[in-house]
Protein backbone atom coordinates (compact mmCIF):
# COMPACT_ATOMS: atom_id res chain seq x y z
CA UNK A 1 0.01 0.90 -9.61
CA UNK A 2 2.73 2.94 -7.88
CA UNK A 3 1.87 1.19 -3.98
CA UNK A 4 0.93 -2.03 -5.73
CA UNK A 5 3.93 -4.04 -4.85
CA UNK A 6 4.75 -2.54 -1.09
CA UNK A 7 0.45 -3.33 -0.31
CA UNK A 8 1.04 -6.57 -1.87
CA UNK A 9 3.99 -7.15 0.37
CA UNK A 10 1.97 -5.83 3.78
CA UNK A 11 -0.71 -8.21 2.87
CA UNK A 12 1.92 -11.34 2.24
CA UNK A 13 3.29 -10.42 5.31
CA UNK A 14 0.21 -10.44 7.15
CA UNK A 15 -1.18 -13.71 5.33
CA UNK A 16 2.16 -15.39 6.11
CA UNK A 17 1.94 -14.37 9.91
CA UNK A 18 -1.20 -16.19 10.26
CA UNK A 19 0.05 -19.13 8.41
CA UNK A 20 -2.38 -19.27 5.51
CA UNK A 21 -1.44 -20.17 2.23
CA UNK A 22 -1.92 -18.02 -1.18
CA UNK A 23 -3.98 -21.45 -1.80
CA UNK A 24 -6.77 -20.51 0.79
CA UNK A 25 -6.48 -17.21 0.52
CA UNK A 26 -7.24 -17.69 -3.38
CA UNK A 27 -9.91 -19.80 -2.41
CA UNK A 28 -11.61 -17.82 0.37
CA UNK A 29 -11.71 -14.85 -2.83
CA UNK A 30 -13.27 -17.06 -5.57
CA UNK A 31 -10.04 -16.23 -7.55
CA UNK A 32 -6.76 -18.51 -8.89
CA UNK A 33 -3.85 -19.24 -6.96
CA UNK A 34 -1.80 -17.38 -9.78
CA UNK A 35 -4.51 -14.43 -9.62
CA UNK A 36 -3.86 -14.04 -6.46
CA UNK A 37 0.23 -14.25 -6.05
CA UNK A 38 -0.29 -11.52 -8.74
CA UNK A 39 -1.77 -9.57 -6.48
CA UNK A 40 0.84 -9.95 -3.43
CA UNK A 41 3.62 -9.25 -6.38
CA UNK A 42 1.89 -6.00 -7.42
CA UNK A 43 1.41 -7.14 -11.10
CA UNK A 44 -2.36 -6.91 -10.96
CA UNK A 45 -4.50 -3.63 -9.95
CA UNK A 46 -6.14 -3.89 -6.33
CA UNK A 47 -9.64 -2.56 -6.24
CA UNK A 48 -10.26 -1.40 -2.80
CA UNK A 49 -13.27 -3.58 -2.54
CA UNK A 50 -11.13 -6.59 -3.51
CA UNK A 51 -8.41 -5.24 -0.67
CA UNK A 52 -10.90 -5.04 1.97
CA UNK A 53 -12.04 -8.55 1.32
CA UNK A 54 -8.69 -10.09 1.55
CA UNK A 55 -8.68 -7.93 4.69
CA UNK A 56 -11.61 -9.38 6.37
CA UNK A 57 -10.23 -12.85 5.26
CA UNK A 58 -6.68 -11.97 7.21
CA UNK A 59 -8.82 -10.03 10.44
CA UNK A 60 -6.98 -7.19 9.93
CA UNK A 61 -7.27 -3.38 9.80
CA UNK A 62 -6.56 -1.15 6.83
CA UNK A 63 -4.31 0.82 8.18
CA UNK A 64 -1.96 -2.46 8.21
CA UNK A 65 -1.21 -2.05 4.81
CA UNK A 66 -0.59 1.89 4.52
CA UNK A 67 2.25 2.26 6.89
CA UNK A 68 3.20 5.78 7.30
CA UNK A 69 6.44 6.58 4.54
CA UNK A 70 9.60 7.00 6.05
CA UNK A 71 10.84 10.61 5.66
CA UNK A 72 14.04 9.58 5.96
CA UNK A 73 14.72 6.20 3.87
CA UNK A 74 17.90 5.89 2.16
CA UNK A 75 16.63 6.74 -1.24
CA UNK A 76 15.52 9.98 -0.24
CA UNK A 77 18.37 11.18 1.57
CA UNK A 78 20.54 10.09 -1.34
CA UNK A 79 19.20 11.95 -4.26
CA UNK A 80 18.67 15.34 -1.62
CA UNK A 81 21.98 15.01 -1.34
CA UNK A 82 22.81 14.98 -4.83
CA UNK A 83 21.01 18.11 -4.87
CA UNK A 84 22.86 20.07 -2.15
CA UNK A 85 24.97 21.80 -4.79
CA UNK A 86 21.99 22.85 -6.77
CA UNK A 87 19.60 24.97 -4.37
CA UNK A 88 17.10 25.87 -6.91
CA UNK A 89 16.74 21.94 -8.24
CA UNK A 90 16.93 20.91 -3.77
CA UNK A 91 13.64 23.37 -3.29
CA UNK A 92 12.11 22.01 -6.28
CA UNK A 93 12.53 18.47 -5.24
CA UNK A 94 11.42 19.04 -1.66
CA UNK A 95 8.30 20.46 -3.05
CA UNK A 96 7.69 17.83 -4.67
CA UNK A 97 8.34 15.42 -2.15
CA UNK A 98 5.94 16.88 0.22
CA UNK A 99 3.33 16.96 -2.68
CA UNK A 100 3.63 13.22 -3.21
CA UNK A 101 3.22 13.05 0.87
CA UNK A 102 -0.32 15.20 0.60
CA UNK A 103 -1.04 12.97 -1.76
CA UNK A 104 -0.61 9.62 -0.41
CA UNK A 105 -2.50 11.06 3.15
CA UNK A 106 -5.21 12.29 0.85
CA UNK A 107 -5.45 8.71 -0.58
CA UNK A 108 -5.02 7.01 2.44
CA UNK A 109 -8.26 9.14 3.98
CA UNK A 110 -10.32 8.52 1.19
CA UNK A 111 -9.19 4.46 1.65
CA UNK A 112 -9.98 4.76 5.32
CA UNK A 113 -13.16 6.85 4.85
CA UNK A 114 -14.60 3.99 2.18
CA UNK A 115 -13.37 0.96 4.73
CA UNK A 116 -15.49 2.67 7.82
CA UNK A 117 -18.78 3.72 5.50
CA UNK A 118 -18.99 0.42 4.30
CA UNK A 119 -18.25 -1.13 7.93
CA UNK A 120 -21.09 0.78 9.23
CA UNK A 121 -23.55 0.03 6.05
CA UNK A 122 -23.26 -4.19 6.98
């Protein structure tokens, strides 16, 4: 449940933008008001079928919810820094970093790739 909470934020976001309630939304998915603000919070797993429903429900796209992650955010350049020092521990951590990168693009393709075969199967 790492991207839980920043998906459940994107789709708040979105649902807020078009003015509809966690109410409706809750509603629309057969599910409980506090189900659902479980969801938005990141306390509760998101099944991708589940995601793409409250997708359809908000008209938007998948890729609203997987924004690209920002190289540079604070966190990032903080502990590199912490690193500088240390070039051994710096390389290691970069490594890593770009891992966890190839990783979330992996995930995000195999997201997209499910969202379009099931588009095209309805």
């Amino acid at each position: 449940m790492r991207y839980a909470n920043t998906i459940g934020q994107q789709i708040r976001s979105i649902r807020e933008a078009k003015g509809y309630s966690q109410d409706y939304m809750a509603e629309s998915l057969d599910i409980s008001q506090s189900a659902y603000a479980c969801l938005e919070a990141g306390k509760t797993s998101l099944r991708v079928d589940r995601l793409l429903e409250i997708l359809k429900i908000l008209d938007a796209d998948i890729t609203a919810v997987f924004t690209p992650m920002e190289i540079t955010s604070e966190k990032h350049i903080e502990v590199r820094e912490k690193f500088a020092s240390y070039p051994d521990l710096k390389l290691i951590y970069d490594q890593l970093f770009e891992e966890m990168r190839d990783e979330i693009s992996f995930l995000r393709g195999l997201v997209l790739q499910q969202h379009f075969v099931r588009e095209n199967h309805q």
